[in-house]
Protein backbone atom coordinates (compact mmCIF):
# COMPACT_ATOMS: atom_id res chain seq x y z
CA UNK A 1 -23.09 9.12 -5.44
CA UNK A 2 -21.20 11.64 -2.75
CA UNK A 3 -19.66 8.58 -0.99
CA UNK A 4 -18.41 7.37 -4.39
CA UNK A 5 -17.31 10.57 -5.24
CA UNK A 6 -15.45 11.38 -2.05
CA UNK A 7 -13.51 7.83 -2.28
CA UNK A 8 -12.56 9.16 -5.56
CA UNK A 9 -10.97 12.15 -4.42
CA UNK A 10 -9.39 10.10 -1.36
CA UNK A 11 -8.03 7.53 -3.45
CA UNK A 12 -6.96 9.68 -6.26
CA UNK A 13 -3.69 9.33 -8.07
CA UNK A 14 -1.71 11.63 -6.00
CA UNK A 15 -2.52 9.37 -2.88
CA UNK A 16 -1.37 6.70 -4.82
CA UNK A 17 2.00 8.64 -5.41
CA UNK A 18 2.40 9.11 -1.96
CA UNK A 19 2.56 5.81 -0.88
CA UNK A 20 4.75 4.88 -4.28
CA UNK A 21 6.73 7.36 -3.10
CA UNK A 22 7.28 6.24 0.43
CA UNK A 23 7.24 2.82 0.23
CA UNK A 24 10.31 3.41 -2.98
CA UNK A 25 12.19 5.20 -0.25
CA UNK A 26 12.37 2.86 2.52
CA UNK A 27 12.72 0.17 -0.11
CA UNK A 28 15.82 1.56 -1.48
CA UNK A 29 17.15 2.96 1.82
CA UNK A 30 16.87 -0.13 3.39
CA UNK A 31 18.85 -1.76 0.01
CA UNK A 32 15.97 -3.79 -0.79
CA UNK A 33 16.10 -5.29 2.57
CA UNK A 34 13.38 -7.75 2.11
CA UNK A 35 14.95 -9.45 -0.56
CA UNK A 36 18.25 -9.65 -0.10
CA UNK A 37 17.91 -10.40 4.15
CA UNK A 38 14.90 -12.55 3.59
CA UNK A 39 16.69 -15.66 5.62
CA UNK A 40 17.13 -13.17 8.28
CA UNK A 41 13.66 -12.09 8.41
CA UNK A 42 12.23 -15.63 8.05
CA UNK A 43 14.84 -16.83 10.69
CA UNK A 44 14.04 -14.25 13.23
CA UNK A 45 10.15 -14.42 12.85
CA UNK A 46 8.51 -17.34 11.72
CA UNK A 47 11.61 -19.52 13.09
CA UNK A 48 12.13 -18.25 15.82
CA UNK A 49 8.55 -19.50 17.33
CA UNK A 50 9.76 -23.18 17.77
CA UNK A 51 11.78 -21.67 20.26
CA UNK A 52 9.57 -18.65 21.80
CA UNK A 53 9.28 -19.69 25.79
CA UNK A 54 7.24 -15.79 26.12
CA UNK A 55 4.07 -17.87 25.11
CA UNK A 56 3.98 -19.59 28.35
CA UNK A 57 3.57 -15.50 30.13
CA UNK A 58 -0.33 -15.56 30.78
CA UNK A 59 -0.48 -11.91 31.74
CA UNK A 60 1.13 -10.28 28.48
CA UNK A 61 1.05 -9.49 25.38
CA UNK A 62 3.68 -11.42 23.14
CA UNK A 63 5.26 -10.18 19.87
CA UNK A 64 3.38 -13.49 18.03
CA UNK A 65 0.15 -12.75 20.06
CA UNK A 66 0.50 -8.81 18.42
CA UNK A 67 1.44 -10.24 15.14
CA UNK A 68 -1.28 -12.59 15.14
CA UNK A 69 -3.69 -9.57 16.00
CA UNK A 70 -2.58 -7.75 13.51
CA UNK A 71 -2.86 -10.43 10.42
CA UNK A 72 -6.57 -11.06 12.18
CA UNK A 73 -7.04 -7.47 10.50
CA UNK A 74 -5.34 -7.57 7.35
CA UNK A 75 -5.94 -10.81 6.47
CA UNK A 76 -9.80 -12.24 6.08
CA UNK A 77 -12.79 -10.46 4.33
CA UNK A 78 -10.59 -7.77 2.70
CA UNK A 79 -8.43 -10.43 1.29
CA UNK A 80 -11.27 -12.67 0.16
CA UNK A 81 -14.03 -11.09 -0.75
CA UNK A 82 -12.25 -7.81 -0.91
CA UNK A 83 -10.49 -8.92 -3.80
CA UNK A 84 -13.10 -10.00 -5.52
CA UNK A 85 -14.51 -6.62 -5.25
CA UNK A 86 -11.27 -5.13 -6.50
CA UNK A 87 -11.51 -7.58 -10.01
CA UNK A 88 -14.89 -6.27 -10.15
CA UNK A 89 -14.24 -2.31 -10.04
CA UNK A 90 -10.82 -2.63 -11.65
CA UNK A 91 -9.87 -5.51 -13.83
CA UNK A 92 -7.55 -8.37 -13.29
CA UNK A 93 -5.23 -5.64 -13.48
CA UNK A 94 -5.68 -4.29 -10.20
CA UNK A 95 -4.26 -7.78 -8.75
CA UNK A 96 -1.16 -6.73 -10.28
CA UNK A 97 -1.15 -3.00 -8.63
CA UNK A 98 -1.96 -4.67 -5.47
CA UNK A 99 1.31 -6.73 -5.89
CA UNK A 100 3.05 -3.53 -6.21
CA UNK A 101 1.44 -2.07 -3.57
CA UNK A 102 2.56 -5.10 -0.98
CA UNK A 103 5.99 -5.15 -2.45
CA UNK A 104 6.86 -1.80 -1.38
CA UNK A 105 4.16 -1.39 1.66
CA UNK A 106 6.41 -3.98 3.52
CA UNK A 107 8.63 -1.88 4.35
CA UNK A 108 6.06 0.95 4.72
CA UNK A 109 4.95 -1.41 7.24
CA UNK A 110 8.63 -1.69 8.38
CA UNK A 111 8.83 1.44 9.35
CA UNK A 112 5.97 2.15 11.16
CA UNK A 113 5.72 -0.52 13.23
CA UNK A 114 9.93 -0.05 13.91
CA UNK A 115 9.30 3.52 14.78
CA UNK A 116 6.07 2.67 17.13
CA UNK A 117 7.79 0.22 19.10
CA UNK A 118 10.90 2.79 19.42
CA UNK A 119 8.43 5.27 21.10
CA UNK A 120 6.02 3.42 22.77
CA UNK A 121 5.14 3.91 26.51
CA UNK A 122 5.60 1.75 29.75
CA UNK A 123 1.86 2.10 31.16
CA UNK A 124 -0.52 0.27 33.96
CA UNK A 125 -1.37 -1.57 31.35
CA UNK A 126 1.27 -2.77 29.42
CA UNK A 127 2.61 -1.12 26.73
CA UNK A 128 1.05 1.31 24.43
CA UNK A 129 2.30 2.66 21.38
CA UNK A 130 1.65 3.87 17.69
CA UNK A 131 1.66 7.37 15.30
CA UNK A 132 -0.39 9.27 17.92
CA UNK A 133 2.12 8.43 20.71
CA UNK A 134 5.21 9.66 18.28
CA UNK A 135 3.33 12.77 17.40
CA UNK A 136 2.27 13.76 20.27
CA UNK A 137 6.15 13.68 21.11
CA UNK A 138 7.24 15.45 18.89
CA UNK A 139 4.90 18.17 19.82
CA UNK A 140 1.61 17.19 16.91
CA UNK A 141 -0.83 16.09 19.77
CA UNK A 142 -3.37 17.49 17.37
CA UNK A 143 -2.61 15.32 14.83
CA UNK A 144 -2.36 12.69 16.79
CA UNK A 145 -5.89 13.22 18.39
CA UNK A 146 -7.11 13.47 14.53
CA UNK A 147 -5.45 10.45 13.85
CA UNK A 148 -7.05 8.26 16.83
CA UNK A 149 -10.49 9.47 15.58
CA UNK A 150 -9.77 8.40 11.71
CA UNK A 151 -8.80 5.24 13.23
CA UNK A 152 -11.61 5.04 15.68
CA UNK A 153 -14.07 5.71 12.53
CA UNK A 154 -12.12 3.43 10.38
CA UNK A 155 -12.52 0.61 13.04
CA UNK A 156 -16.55 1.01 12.41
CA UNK A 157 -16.51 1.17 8.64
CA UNK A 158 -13.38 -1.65 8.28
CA UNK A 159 -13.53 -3.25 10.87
CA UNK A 160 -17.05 -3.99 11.62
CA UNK A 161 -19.56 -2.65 8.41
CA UNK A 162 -17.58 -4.12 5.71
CA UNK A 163 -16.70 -7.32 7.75
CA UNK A 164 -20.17 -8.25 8.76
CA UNK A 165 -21.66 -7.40 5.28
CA UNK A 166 -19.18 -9.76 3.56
CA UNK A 167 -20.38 -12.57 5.70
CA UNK A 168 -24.46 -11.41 5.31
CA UNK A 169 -24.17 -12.13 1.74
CA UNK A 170 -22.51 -15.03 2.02
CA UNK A 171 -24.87 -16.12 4.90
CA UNK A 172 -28.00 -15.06 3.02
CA UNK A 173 -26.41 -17.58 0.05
CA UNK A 174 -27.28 -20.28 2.03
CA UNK A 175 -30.92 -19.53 3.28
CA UNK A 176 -29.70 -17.23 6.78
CA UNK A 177 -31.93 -14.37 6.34
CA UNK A 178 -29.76 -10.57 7.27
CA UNK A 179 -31.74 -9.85 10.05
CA UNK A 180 -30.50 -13.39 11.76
CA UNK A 181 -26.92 -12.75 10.72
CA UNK A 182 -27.26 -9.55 12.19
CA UNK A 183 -28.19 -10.89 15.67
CA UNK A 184 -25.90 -13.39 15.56
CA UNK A 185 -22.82 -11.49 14.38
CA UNK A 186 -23.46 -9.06 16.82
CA UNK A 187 -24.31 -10.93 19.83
CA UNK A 188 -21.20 -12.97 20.13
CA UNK A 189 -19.22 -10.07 18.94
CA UNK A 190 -20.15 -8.22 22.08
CA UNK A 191 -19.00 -11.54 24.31
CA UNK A 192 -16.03 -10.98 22.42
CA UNK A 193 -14.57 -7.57 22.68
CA UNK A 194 -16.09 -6.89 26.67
CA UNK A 195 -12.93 -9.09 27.50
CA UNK A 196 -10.45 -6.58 27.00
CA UNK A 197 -6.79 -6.19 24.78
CA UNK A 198 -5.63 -8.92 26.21
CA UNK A 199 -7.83 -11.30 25.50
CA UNK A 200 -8.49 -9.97 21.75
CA UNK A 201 -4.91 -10.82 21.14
CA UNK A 202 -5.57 -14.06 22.65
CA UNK A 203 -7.80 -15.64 20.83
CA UNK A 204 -5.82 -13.94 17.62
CA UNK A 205 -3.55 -16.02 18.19
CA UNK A 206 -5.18 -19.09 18.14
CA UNK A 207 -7.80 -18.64 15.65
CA UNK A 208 -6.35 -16.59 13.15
CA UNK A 209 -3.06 -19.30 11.91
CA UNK A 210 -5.70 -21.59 12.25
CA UNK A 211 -8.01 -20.58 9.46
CA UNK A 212 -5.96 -19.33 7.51
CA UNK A 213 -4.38 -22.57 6.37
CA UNK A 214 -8.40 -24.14 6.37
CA UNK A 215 -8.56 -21.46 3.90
CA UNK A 216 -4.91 -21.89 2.13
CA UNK A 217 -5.75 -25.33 1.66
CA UNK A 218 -9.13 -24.89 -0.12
CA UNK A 219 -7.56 -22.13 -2.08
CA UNK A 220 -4.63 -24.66 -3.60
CA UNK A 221 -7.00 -27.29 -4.46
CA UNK A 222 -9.11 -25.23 -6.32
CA UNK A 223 -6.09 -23.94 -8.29
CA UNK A 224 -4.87 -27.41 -9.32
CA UNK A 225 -8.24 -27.62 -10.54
CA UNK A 226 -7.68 -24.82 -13.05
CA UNK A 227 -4.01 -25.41 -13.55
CA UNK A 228 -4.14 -25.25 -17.14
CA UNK A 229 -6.05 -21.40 -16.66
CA UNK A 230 -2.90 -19.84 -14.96
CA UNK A 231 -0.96 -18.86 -17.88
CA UNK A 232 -3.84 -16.81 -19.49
CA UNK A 233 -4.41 -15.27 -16.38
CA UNK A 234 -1.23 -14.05 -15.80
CA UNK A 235 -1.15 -12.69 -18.90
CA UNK A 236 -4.22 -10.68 -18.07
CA UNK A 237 -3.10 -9.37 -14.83
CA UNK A 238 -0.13 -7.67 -16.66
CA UNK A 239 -1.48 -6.70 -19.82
CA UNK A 240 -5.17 -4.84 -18.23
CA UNK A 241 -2.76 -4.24 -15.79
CA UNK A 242 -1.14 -1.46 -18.21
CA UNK A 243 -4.67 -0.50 -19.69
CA UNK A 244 -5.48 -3.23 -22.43
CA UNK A 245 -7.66 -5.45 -22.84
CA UNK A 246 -9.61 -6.77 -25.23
CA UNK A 247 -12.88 -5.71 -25.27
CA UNK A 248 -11.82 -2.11 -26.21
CA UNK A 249 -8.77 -3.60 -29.10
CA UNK A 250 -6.33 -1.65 -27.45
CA UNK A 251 -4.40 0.39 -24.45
CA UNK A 252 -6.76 2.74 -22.49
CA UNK A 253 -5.44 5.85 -19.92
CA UNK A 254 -8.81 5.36 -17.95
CA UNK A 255 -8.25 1.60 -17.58
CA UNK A 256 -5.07 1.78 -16.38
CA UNK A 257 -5.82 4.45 -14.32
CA UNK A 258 -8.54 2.98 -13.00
CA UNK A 259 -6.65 -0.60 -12.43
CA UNK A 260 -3.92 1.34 -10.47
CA UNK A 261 -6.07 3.54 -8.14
CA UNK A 262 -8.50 -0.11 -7.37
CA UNK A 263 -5.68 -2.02 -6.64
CA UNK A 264 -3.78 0.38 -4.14
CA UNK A 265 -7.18 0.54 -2.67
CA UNK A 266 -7.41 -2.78 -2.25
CA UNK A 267 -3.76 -4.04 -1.00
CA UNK A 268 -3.86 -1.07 1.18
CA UNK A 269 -7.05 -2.65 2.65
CA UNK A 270 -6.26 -5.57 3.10
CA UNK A 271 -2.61 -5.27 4.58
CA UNK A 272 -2.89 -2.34 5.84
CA UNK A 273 0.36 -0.69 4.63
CA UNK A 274 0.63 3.27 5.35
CA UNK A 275 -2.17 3.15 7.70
CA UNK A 276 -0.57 3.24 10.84
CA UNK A 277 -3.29 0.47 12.19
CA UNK A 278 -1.56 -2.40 12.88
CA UNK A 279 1.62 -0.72 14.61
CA UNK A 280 -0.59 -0.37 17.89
CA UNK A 281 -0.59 -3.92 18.00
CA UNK A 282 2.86 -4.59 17.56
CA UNK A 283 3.64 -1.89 19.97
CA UNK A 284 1.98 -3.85 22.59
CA UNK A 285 4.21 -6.93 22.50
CA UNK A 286 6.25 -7.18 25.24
CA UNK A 287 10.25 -8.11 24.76
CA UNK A 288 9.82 -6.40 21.15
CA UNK A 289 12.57 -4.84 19.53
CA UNK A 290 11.93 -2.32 16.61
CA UNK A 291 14.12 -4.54 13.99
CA UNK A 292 12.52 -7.52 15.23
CA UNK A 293 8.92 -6.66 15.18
CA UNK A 294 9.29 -4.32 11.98
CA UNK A 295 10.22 -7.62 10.36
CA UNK A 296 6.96 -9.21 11.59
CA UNK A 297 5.66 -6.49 9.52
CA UNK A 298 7.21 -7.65 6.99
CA UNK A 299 5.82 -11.09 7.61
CA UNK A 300 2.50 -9.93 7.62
CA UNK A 301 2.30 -8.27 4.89
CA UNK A 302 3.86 -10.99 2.77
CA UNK A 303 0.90 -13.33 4.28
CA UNK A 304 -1.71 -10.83 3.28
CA UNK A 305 -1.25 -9.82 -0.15
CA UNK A 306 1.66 -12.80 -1.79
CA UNK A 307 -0.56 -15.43 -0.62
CA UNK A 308 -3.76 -15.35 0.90
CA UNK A 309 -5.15 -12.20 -1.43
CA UNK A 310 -3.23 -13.29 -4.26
CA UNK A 311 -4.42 -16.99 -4.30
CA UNK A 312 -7.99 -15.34 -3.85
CA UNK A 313 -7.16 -13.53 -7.13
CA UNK A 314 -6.08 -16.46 -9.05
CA UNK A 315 -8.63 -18.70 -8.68
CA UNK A 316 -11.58 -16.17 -9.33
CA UNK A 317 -9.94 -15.11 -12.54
CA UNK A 318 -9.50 -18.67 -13.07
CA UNK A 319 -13.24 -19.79 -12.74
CA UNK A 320 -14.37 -16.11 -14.72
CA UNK A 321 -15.85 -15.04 -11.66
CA UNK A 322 -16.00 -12.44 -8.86
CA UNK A 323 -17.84 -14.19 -6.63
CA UNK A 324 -16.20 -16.29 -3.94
CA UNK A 325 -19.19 -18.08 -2.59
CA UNK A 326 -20.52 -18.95 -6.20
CA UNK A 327 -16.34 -20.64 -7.16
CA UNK A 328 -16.87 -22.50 -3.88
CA UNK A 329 -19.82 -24.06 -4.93
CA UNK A 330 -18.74 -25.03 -8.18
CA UNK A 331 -15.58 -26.35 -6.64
CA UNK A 332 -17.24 -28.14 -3.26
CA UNK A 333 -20.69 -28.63 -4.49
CA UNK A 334 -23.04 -28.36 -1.79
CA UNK A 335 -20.83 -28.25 0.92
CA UNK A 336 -19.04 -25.62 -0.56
CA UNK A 337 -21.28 -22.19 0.17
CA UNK A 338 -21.09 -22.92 3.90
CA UNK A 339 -17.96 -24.13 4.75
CA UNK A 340 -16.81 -20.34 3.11
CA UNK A 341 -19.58 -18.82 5.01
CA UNK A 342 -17.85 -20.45 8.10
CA UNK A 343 -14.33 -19.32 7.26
CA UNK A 344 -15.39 -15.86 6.03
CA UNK A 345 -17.34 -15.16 9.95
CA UNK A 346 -14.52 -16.60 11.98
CA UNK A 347 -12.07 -14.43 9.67
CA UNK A 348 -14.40 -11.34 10.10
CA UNK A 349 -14.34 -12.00 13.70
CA UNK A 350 -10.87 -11.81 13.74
CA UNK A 351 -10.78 -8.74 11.89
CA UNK A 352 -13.13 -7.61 13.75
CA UNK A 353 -11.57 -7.78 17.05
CA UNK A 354 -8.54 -6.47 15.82
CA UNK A 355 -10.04 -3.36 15.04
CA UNK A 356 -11.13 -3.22 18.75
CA UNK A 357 -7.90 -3.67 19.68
CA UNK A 358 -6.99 -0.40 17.73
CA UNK A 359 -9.38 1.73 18.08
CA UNK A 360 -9.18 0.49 22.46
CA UNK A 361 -5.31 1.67 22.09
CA UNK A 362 -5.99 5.04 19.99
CA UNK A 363 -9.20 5.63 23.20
CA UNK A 364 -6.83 4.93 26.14
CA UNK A 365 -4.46 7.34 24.25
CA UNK A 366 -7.42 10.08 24.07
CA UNK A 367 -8.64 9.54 27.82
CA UNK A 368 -8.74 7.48 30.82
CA UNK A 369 -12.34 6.84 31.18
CA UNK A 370 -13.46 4.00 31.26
CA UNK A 371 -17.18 5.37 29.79
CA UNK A 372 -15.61 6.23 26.62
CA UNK A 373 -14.42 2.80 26.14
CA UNK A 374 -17.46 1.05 26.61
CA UNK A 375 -19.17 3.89 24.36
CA UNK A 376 -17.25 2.76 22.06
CA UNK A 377 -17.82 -1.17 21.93
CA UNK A 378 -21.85 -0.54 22.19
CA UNK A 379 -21.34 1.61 18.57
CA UNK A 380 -18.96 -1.26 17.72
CA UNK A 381 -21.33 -3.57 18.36
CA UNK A 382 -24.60 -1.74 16.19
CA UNK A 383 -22.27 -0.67 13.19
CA UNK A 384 -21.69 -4.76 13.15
CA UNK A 385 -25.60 -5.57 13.52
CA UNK A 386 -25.98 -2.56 11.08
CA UNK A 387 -23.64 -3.89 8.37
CA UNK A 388 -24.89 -7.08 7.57
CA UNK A 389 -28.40 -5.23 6.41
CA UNK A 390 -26.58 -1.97 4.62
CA UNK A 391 -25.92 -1.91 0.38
CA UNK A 392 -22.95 -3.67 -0.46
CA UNK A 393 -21.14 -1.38 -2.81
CA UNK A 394 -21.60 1.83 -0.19
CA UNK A 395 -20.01 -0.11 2.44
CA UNK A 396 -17.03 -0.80 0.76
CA UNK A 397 -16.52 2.35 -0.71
CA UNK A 398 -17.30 3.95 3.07
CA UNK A 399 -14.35 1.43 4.42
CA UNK A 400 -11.90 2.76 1.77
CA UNK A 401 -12.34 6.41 2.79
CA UNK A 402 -11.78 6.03 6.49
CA UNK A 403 -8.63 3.70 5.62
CA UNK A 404 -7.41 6.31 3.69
CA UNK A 405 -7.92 9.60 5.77
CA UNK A 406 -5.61 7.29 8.56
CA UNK A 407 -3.11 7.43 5.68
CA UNK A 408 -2.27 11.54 6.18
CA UNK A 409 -1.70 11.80 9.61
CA UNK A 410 0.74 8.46 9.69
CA UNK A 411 2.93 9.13 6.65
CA UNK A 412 3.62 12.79 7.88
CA UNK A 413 5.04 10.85 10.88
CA UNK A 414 6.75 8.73 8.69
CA UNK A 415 8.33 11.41 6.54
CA UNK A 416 9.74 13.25 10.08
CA UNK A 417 11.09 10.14 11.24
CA UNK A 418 12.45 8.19 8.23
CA UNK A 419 15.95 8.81 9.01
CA UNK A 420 15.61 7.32 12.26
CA UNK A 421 13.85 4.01 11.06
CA UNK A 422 17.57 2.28 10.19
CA UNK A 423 19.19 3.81 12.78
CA UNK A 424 21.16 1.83 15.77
């Protein structure tokens, strides 16, 4: 009841506003820059890797490699059966709120990830960058130490509780008992993140493109299975999406209200936008330019919420259900429960790991010690064996107060340095 009330207060209406209210800014400051530039942006990210030789350099970081990383923690679990979660809590209307909320969180995401590569350090290393790195310039080390720990915190509630939950229920769907998961998931999640940044970003890159079109593929086929459904559910997503619907035979504040806050929640976890998470990723990409990788940003977001969480949406509300594992097996028969309880572990893994990659940059930030670090991966490593055992609605709402106490700290950085995120 606390936790429930404390996400409440969290994800109130006036952080809502604030992210509105940022995400308008750079949207109009930029001149609606992901519209009208979006042959730029598509040229200059996803066409430009045809040509990318920096994939052949085995000892850094590349921008794809930190892009990759960074969709391996928007994209998965929180788009899946996050989403489903959302329709749950909020209504179909909530999909539409999260649309809003990826619209103008791209170039939230813009901005953040332009002004952490602008600032990031030259270290041992590699490079090293993000809000607590700015801050600390600019004379906030405090806040930047508060930051790291939100996103340290947030790592074990996002990145590892609500990740290896999602794939314990699904797992438990098809006869693997929590207690199995939980050894399992946590077992080759510690082979996993002992290897270091570079090798997190690694496998990203790899796995994460990967599965996500196994999983774009399934999601299409299922919607030209319900073709004739899409209509109807549009019009749901945009009239609960304003606080009507049927049942109550008419427009409702609290439904509307409730849509709006739910689907902020959501698209916020799931791409991330305002949280300041994934710039440490991009940061780390050598040969990155601030334009360049804040239009990665861009990229990813668009990925996230336009057409992996969206598709997720549409198909649910197609089938009249919230429950991903139950529309795969209607759609795939028996096949279909584990082939999603495959894709939903390697995507938690690669949210997972991402997370680790995070909270590893936001450590090396806070100290040099190597103790710390592996501190850190041994409570990684129990909040995952712990989360596939814990209550399902407590560990979501858990995961959406940590993401948004990372919020604060990042937009206040944001707000100092928005002037600067155009600039030459």
């Amino acid at each position: 009841m606390y936790v429930e009330q404390i996400k409440n207060v969290v994800w109130g209406m006036p952080t809502v506003f604030l992210i509105l209210a940022f995400g308008i800014y750079f949207t109009f400051r930029s001149r609606w820059f992901p519209i009208v530039k979006i042959k730029e942006i598509t040229q200059s990210t996803l066409g430009s890797l045809k040509s990318s030789g920096d994939k052949k350099d085995k000892n850094n970081v590349t921008p794809f490699m930190a892009v990759a990383t960074a969709i391996g923690g928007t994209v998965g679990v929180g788009s899946i059966v996050g989403v489903g979660y959302g329709i749950a809590t909020g209504g179909a209307g909530s999909i539409f709120w999260m649309w809003v909320s990826g619209f103008f969180g791209m170039m939230i995401k813009y901005a953040e990830v332009a002004i952490a590569i602008k600032y990031r350090k030259k270290t041992a290393k590699g490079y090293a960058g993000g809000a607590m790195y700015c801050l600390k310039d600019l004379g906030y080390k405090k806040l930047g130490v508060i930051f790291c720990l939100f996103c340290i915190s947030a790592s074990i509630g996002v990145g590892n509780l609500a990740q290896t939950n999602a794939v314990s229920v699904i797992l438990d769907g098809i006869g693997i008992k929590p207690i199995i998961a939980a050894v399992l998931l946590s077992f080759f999640f510690a082979l996993i993140i002992f290897g270091g940044q570079r090798k997190i970003a690694g496998i990203s890159a790899v796995v994460v493109p990967l599965v996500s079109i196994v999983y774009l593929g399934c999601a299409v086929y299922i919607m030209i299975l319900f073709l004739p459904e899409i209509p109807s559910v549009l019009g749901r997503i945009v009239t609960e999406a304003f606080g009507y619907k049927a049942a109550v035979g008419g427009f409702s504040g609290v439904l509307i209200s409730r849509s709006i806050r739910v689907g902020f929640a959501r698209g916020v976890f799931s791409n991330e936008a305002g949280m300041g998470s994934s710039p440490i990723a991009h940061a780390a990409a050598e040969n990155a330019t601030p334009h360049t990788q804040g239009m990665w940003g861009i990229v990813e977001i668009f990925i996230d919420t336009f057409i992996v969480s969206t598709l997720t949406g549409f198909i649910l509300l197609c089938a009249g259900t919230n429950e991903v594992g139950e529309l795969f097996h209607h759609c795939f028969g028996q096949f279909g429960r584990p082939m999603l309880a495959l894709l939903l572990t390697i995507f938690a893994f690669a949210s997972m790991i991402s997370w680790c990659f995070y909270s590893e940059g936001c450590i090396n930030f806070l100290t040099d010690k190597k103790f710390y670090l592996s501190l850190y991966r041994i409570i990684a490593i129990f909040a995952a064996f712990t989360g596939a055992m814990a209550s399902v609605a407590i560990i979501w709402d858990i995961a959406d107060i940590l993401n948004g106490l990372m919020i604060f700290p990042n937009m206040f950085l944001l707000f100092i340095k928005r002037k600067e995120v155009f600039g030459k």
